[in-house]
N, C-alpha and C. Protein backbone atom coordinates (compact mmCIF):
# COMPACT_ATOMS: atom_id res chain seq x y z
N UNK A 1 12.66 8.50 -8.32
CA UNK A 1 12.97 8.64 -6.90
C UNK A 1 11.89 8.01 -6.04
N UNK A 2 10.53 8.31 -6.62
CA UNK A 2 9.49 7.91 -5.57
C UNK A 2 9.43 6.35 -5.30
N UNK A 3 10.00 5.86 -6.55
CA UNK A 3 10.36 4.09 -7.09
C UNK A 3 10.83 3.81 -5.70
N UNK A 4 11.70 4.24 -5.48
CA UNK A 4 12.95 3.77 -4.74
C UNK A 4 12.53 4.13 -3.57
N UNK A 5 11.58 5.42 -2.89
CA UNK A 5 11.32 5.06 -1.40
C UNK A 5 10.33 4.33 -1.70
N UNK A 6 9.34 4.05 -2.28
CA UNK A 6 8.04 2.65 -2.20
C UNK A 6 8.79 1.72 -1.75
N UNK A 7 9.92 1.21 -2.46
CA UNK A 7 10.51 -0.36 -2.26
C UNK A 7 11.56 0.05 -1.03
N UNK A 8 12.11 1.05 -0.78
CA UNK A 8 12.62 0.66 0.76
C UNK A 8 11.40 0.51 1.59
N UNK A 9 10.21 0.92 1.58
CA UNK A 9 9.16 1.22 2.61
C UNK A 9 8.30 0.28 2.63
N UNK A 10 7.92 -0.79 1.06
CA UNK A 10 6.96 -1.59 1.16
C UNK A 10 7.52 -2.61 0.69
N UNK A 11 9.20 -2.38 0.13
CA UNK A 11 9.81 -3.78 0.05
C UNK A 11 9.52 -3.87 -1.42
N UNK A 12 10.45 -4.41 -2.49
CA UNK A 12 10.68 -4.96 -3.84
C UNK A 12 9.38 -6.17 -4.29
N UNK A 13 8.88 -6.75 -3.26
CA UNK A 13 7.79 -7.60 -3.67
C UNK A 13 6.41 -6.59 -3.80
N UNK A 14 6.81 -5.62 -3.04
CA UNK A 14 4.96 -4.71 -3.55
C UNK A 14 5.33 -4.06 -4.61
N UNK A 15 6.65 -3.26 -4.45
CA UNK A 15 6.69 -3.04 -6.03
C UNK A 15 6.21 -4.09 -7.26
N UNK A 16 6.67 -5.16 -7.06
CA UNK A 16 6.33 -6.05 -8.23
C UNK A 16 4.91 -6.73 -8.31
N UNK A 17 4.36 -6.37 -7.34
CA UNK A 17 3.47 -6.96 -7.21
C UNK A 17 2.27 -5.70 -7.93
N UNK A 18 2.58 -4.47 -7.48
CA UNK A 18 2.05 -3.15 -8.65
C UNK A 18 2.11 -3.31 -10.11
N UNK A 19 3.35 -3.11 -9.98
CA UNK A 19 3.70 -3.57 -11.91
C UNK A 19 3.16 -4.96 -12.56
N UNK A 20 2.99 -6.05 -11.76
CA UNK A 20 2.02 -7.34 -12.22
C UNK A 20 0.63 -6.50 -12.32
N UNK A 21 0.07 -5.98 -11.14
CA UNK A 21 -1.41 -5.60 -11.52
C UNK A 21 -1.64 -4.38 -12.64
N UNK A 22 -0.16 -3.76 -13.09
CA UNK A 22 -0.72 -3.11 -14.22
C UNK A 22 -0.36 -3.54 -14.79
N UNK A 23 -0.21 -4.72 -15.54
CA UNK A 23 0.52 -5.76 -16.68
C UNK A 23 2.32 -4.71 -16.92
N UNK A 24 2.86 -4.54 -16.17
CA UNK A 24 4.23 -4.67 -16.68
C UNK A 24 4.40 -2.76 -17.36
N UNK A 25 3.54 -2.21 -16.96
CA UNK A 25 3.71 -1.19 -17.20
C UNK A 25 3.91 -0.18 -16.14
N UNK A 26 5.42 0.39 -16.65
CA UNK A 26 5.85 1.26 -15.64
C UNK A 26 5.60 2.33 -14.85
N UNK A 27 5.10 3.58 -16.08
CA UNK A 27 3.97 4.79 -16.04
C UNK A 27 2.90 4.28 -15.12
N UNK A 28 2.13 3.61 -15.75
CA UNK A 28 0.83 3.21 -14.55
C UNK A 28 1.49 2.88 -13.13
N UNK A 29 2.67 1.87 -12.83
CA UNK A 29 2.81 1.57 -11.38
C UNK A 29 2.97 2.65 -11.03
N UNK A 30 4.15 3.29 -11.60
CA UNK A 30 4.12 4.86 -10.82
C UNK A 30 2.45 5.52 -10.23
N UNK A 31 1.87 5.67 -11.14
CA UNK A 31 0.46 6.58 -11.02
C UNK A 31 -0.02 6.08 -9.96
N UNK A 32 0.04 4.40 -10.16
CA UNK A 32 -0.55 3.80 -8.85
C UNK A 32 -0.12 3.50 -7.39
N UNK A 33 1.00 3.64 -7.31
CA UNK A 33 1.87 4.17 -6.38
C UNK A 33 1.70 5.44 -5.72
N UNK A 34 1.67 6.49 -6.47
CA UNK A 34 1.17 7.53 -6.11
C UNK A 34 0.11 8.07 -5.58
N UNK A 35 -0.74 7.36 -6.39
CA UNK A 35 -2.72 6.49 -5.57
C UNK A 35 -2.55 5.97 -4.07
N UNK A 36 -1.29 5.13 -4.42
CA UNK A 36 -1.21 4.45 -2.71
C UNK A 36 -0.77 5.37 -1.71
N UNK A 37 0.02 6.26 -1.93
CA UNK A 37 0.69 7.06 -1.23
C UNK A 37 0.03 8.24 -0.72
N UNK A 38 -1.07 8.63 -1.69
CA UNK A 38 -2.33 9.68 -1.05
C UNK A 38 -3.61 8.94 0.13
N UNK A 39 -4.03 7.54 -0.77
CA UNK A 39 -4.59 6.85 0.01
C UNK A 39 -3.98 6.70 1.23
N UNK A 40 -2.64 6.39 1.91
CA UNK A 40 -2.45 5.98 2.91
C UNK A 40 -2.15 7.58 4.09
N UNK A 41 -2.11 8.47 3.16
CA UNK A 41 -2.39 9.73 4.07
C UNK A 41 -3.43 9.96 4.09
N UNK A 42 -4.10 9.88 3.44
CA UNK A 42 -6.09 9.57 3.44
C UNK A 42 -6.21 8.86 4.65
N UNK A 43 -5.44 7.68 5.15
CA UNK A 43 -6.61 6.92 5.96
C UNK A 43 -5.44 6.89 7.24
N UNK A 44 -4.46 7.82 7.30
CA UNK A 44 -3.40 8.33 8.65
C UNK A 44 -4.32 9.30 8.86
N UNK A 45 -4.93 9.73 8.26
CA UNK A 45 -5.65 11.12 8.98
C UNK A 45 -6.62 10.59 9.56
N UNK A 46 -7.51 10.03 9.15
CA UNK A 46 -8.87 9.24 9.29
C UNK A 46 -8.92 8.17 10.42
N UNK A 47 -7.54 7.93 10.54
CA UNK A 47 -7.14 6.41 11.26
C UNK A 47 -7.60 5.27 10.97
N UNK A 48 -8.35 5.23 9.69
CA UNK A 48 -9.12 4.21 9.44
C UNK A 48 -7.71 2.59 9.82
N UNK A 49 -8.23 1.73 10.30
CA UNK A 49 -7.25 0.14 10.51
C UNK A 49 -8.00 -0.50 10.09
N UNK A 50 -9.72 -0.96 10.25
CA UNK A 50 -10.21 -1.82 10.27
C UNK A 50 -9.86 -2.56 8.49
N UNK A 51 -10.12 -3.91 8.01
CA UNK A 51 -9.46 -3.94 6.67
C UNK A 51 -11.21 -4.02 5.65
N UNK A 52 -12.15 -4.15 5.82
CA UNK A 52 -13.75 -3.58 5.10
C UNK A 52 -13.66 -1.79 5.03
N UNK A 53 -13.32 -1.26 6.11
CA UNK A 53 -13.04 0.34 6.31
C UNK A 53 -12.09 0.69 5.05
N UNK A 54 -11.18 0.22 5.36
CA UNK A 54 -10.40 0.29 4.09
C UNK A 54 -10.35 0.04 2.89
N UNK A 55 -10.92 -1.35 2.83
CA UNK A 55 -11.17 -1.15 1.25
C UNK A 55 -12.24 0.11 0.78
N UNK A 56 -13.12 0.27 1.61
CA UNK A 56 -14.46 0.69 1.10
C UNK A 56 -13.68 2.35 0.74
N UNK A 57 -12.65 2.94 2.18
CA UNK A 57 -12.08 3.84 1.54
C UNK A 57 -11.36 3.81 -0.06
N UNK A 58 -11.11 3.19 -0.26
CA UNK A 58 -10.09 3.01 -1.12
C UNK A 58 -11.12 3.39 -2.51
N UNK A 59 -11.96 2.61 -2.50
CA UNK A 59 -13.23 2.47 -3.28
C UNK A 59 -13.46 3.92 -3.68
N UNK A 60 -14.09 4.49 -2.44
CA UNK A 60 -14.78 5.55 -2.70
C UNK A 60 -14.19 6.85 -3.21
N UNK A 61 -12.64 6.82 -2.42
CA UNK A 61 -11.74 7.64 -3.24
C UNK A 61 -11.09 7.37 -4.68
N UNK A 62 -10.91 6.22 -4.43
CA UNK A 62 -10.04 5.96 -5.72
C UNK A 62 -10.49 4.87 -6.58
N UNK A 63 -11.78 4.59 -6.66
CA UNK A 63 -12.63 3.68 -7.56
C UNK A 63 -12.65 4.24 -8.79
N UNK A 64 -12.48 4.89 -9.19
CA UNK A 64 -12.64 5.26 -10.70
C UNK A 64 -10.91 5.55 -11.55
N UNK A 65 -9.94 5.65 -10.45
CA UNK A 65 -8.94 5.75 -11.11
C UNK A 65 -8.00 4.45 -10.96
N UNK A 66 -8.82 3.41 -10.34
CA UNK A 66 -8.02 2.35 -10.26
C UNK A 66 -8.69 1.13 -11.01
N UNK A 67 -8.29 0.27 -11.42
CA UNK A 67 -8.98 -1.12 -12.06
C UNK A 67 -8.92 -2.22 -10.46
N UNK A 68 -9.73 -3.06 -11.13
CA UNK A 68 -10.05 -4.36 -9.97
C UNK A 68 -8.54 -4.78 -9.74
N UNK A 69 -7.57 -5.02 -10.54
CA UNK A 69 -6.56 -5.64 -9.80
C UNK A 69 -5.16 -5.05 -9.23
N UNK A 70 -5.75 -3.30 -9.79
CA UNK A 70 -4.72 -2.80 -9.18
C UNK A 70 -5.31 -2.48 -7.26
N UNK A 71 -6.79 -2.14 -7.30
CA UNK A 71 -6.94 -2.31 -6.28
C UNK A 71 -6.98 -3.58 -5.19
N UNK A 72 -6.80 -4.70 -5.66
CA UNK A 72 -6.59 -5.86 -4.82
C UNK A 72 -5.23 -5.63 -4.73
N UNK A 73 -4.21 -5.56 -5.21
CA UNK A 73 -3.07 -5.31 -5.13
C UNK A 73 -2.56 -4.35 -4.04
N UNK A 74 -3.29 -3.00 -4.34
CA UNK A 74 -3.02 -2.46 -3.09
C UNK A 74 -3.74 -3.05 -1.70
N UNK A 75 -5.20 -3.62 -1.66
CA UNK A 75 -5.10 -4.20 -0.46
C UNK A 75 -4.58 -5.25 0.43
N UNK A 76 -4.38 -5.70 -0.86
CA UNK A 76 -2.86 -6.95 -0.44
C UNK A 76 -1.73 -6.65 0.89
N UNK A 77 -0.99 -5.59 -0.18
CA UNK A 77 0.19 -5.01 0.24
C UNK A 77 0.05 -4.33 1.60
N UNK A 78 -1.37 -3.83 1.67
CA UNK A 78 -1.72 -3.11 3.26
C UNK A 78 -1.80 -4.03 4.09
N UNK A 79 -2.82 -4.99 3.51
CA UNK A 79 -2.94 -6.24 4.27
C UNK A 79 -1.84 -6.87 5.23
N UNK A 80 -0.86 -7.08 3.87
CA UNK A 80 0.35 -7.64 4.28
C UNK A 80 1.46 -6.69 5.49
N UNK A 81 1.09 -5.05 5.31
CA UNK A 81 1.98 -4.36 6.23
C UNK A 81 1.23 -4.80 7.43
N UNK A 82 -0.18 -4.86 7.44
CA UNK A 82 -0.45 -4.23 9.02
C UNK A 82 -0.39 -5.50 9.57
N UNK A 83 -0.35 -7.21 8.89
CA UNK A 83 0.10 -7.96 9.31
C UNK A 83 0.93 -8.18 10.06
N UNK A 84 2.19 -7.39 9.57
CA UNK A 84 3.80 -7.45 9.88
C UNK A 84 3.89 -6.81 10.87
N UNK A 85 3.04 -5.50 11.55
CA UNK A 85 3.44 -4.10 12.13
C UNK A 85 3.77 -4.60 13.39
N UNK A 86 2.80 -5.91 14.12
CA UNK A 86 3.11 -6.13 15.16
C UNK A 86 4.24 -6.75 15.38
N UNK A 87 4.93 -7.52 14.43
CA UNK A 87 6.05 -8.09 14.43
C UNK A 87 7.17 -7.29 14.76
N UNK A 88 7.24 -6.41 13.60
CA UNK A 88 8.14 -5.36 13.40
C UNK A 88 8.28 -4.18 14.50
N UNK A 89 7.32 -4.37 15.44
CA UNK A 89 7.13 -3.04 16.47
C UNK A 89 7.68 -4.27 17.61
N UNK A 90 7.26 -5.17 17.50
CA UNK A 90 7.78 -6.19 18.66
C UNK A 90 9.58 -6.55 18.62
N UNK A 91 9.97 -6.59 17.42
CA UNK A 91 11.51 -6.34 16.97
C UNK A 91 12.16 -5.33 17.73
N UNK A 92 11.67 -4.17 17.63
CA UNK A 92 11.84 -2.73 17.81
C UNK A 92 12.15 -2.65 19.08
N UNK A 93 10.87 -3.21 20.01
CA UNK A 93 11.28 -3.06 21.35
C UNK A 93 12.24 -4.04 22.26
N UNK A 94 12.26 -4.87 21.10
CA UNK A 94 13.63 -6.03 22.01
C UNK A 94 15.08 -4.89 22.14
N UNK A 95 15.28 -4.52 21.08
CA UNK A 95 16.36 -3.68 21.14
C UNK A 95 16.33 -2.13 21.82
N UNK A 96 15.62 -1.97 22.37
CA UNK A 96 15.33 -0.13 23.15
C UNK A 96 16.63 -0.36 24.03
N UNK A 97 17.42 0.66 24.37
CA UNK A 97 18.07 1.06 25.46
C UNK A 97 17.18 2.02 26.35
């Protein structure tokens, strides 16, 4: 189930892009998914945006349960949301009634 809201929420390419950084293994994306999903209430509370803030969070919480490319992976994928946010919030308000 959790599969399936990640990829409505971060889209079928971060999914795959998880399962590449754990070589193709399913169990781990899950775990690491789940990593992402605490992390990003980790840093909603914190408000952390800046993207050094973030990694370093990421690090300090979750450096020992993650490898080097699952954590580039997740900063990717953040990378890539908060890229989009202004887009996607600018979408949003074309259409307001």
């Amino acid at each position: 189930m959790f599969k399936k809201l990640f990829a409505l929420r971060f889209g079928s390419a971060s999914e795959t892009q998880i399962l590449e950084a754990c070589e193709w293994d399913e169990e781990r994306a899950a775990e690491v998914m789940d990593i992402f999903s605490e992390f990003l209430s980790i840093c909603s509370k914190s408000r952390i945006v800046e993207k050094n803030a973030i990694a370093k969070k990421l690090k300090d919480n979750f450096g020992e349960a993650l490898d080097e490319y699952e954590s580039k992976a997740l900063l990717e994928i953040l990378d890539q949301s908060i890229s989009n946010a202004a887009f996607l919030l600018d979408e949003d308000e074309k259409y307001e009634n």
